[in-house]
Protein backbone atom coordinates (compact mmCIF):
# COMPACT_ATOMS: atom_id res chain seq x y z
CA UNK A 1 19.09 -41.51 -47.33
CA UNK A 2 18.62 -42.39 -43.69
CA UNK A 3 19.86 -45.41 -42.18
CA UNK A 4 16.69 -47.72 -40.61
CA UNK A 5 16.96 -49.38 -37.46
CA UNK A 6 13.43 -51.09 -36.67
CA UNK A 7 12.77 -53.05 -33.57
CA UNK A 8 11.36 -56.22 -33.24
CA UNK A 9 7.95 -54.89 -32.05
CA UNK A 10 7.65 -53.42 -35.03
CA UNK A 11 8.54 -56.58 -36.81
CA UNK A 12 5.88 -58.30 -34.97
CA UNK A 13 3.30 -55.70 -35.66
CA UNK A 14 4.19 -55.84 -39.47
CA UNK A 15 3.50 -59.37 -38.97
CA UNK A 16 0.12 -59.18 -37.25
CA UNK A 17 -1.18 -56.45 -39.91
CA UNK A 18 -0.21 -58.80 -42.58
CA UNK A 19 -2.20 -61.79 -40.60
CA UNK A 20 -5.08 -59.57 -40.10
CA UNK A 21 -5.02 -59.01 -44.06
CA UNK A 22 -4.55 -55.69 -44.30
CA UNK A 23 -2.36 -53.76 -47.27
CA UNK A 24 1.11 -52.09 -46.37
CA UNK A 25 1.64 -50.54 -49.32
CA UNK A 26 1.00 -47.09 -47.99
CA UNK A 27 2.82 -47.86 -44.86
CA UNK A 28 5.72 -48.73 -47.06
CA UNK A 29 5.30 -45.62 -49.16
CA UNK A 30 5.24 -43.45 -46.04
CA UNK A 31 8.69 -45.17 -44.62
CA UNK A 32 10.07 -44.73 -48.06
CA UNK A 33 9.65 -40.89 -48.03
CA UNK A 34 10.82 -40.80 -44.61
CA UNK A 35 14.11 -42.56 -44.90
CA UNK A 36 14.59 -40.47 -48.14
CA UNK A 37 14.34 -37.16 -46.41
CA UNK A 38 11.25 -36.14 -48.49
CA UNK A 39 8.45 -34.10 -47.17
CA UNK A 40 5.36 -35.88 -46.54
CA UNK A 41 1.91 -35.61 -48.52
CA UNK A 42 -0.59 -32.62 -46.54
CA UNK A 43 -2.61 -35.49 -45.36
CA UNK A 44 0.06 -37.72 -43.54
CA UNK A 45 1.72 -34.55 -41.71
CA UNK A 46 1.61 -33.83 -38.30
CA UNK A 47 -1.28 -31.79 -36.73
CA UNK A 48 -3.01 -30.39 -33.59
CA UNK A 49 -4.60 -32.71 -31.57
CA UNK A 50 -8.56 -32.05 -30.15
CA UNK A 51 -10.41 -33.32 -27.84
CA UNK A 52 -9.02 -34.97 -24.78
CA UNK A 53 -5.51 -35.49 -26.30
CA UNK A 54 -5.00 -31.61 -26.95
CA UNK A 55 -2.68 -31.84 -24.06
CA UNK A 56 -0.16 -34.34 -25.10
């Protein structure tokens, strides 16, 4: 299992989702798998970029 360091932007950004009333379950979920080492669901993976941000 990894070790997580998180900042306090992302603190702060947990907070305003929260305030804003949105769910984190899946953002927990995702973190979870991450600091776990497991591979992530087809739909959460990385993948090519179109349209004006094919670049980056």
């Amino acid at each position: 299992m990894l070790n997580l360091v998180t900042s306090r932007q992302f603190h702060k950004d947990i907070k305003r989702i929260k305030k804003q009333g949105k769910k984190t379950e899946k953002l927990k979920e995702i973190i979870s798998l991450l600091a776990n080492e497991i591979a992530l669901p087809i739909g959460k993976r990385d993948h090519k970029l179109t349209g004006i941000y094919n670049h980056h």
